[in-house]
Protein backbone atom coordinates (compact mmCIF):
# COMPACT_ATOMS: atom_id res chain seq x y z
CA UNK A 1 84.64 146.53 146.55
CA UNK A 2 87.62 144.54 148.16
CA UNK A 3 87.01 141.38 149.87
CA UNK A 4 88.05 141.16 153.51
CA UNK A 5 91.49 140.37 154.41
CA UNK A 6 90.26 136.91 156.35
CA UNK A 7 87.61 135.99 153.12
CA UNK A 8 89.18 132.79 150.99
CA UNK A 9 90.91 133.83 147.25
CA UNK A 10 89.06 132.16 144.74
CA UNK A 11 90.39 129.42 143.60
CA UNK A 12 92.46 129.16 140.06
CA UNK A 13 90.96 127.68 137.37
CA UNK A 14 94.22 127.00 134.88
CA UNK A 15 95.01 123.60 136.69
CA UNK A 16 92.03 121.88 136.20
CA UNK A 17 91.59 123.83 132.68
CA UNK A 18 94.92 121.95 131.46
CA UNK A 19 94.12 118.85 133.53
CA UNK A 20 90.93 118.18 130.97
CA UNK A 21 92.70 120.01 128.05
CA UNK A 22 95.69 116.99 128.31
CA UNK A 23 93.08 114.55 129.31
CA UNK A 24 91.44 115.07 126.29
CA UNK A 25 94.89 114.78 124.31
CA UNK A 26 95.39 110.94 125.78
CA UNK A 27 91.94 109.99 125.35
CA UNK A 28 91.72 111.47 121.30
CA UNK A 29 95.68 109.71 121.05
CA UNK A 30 96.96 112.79 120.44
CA UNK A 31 98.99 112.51 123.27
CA UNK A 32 100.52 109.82 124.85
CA UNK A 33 102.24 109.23 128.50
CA UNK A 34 105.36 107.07 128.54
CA UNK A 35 108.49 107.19 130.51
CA UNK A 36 111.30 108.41 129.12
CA UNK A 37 114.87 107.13 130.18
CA UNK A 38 117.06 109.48 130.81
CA UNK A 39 119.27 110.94 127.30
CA UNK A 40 115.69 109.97 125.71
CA UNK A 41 114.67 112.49 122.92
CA UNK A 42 111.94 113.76 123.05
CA UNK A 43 109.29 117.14 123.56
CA UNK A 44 108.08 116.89 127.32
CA UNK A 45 104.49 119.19 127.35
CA UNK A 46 104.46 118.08 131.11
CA UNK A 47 106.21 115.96 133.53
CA UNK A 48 104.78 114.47 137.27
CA UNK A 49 106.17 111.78 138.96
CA UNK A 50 107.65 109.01 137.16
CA UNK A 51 106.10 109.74 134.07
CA UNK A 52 106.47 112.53 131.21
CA UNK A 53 103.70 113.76 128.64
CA UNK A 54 105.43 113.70 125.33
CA UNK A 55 103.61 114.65 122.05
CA UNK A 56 103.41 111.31 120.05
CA UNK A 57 102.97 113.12 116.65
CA UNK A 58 100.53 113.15 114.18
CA UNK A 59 97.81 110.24 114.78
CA UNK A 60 95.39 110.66 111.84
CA UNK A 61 96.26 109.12 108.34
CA UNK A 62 98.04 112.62 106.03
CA UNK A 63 95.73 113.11 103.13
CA UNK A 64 96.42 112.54 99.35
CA UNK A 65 97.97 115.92 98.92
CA UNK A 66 99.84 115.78 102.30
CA UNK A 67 101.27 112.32 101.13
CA UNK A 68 101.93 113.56 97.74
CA UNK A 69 103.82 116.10 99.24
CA UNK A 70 105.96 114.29 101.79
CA UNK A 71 107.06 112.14 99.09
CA UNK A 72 107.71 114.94 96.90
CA UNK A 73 109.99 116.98 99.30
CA UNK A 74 111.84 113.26 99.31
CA UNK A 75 112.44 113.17 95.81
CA UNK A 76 110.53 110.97 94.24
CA UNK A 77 109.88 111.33 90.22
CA UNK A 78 107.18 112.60 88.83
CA UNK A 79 106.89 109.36 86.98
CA UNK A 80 107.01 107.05 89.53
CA UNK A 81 104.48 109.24 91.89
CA UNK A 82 100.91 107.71 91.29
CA UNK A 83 102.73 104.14 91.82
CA UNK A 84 104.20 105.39 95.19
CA UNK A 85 101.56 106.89 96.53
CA UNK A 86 99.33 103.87 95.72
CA UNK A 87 102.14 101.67 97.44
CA UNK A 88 102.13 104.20 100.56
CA UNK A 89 98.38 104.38 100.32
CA UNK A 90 97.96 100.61 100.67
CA UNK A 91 101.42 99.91 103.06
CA UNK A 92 99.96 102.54 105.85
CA UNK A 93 96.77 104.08 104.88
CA UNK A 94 99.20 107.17 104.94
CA UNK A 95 99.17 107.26 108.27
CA UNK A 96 102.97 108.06 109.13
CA UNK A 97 102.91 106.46 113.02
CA UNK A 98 101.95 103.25 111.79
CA UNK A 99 104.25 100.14 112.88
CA UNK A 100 103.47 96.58 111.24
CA UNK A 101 103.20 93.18 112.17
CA UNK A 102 106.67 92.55 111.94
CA UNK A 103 108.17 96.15 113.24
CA UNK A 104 107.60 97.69 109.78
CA UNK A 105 107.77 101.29 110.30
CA UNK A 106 106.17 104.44 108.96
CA UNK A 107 104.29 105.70 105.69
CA UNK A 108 105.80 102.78 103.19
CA UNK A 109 106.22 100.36 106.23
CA UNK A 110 110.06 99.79 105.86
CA UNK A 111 111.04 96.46 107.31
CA UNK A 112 113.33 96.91 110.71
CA UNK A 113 116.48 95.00 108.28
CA UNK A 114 116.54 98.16 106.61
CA UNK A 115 116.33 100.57 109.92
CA UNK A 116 120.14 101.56 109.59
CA UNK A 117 119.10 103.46 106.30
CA UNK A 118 117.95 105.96 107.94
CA UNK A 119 120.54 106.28 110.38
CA UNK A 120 123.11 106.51 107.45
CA UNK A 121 120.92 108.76 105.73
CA UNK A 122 119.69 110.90 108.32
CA UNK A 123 122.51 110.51 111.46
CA UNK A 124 120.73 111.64 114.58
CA UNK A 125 118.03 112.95 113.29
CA UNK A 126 116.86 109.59 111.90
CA UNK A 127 113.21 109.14 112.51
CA UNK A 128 111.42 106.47 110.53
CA UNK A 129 108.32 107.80 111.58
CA UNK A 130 108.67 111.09 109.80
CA UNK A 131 107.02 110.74 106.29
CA UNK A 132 109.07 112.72 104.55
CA UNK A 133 112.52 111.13 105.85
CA UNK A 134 110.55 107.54 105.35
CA UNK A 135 109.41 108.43 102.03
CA UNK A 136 113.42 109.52 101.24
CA UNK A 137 114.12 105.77 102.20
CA UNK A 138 111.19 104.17 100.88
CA UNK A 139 113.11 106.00 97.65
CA UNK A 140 116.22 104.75 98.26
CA UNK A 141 115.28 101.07 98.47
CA UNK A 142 113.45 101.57 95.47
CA UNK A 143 116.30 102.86 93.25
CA UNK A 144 118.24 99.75 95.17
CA UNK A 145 115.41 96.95 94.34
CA UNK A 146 112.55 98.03 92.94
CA UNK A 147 108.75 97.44 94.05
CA UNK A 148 110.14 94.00 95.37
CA UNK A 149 110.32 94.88 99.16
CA UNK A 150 106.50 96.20 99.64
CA UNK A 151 103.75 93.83 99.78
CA UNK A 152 101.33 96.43 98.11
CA UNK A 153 103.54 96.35 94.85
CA UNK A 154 102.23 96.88 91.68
């Protein structure tokens, strides 16, 4: 049966289905809304006006093995493992988002003096916020000065 060519369409349900699915995104902080200048990096899901939904990343803390792996893929000895991933542990709760007090950034919390590491490391790609490039630092610093720089060293 066809409906008559004067009887309303039915309304769509996609833009209030994505309306509560990114809802539910901010509200869990899966998701944040910021405005991004323009050049910004970034991975717009959705943009409105004056504002753009960007992915923030990965909220929740990585777990043992996901930390043990990031800072594996980075390099770090199998010696010195257990003592990193105790410093990590106790620096960020592994959570790789994390900033400190003082602008410390990511899974070991590097200190913002030490921000053009990654940039000399890493070029544009640098992200301090990405555990495994962090953990590559966090390695770095280490072969430089030891547990000295962390406030969770052994």
């Amino acid at each position: 049966m066809t409906p008559a060519p004067d009887a309303p369409a039915a309304a769509p349900r996609r833009p209030l289905l994505l309306a509560v699915v990114l809802l539910l995104g901010v509200l869990s902080g899966s998701w944040t809304i910021r405005v991004l200048a323009e050049g910004t990096e970034g991975t717009p899901v959705a943009a409105g006006p004056g504002f753009v939904l960007v992915h923030s990343g990965r909220p929740e803390p990585l777990s043992r093995r996901g930390a043990e792996a990031m800072l594996r893929q980075a390099g770090w000895p199998e010696k010195d493992l257990p003592t990193a991933l105790a410093v990590s542990g106790c620096e960020s709760g592994w959570r790789p988002r994390v900033v400190g007090a003082a602008g410390e950034l990511g899974l070991f919390q590097i200190h913002p003096v030490h921000r053009w590491r990654f940039d000399a490391r890493f070029g544009p790609a640098a992200d301090p916020f990405n555990p495994a490039q962090n953990a590559a630092v966090a390695l770095d610093l280490f072969h430089e000065e030891g547990w000295a720089p962390w406030s969770c060293r052994p």
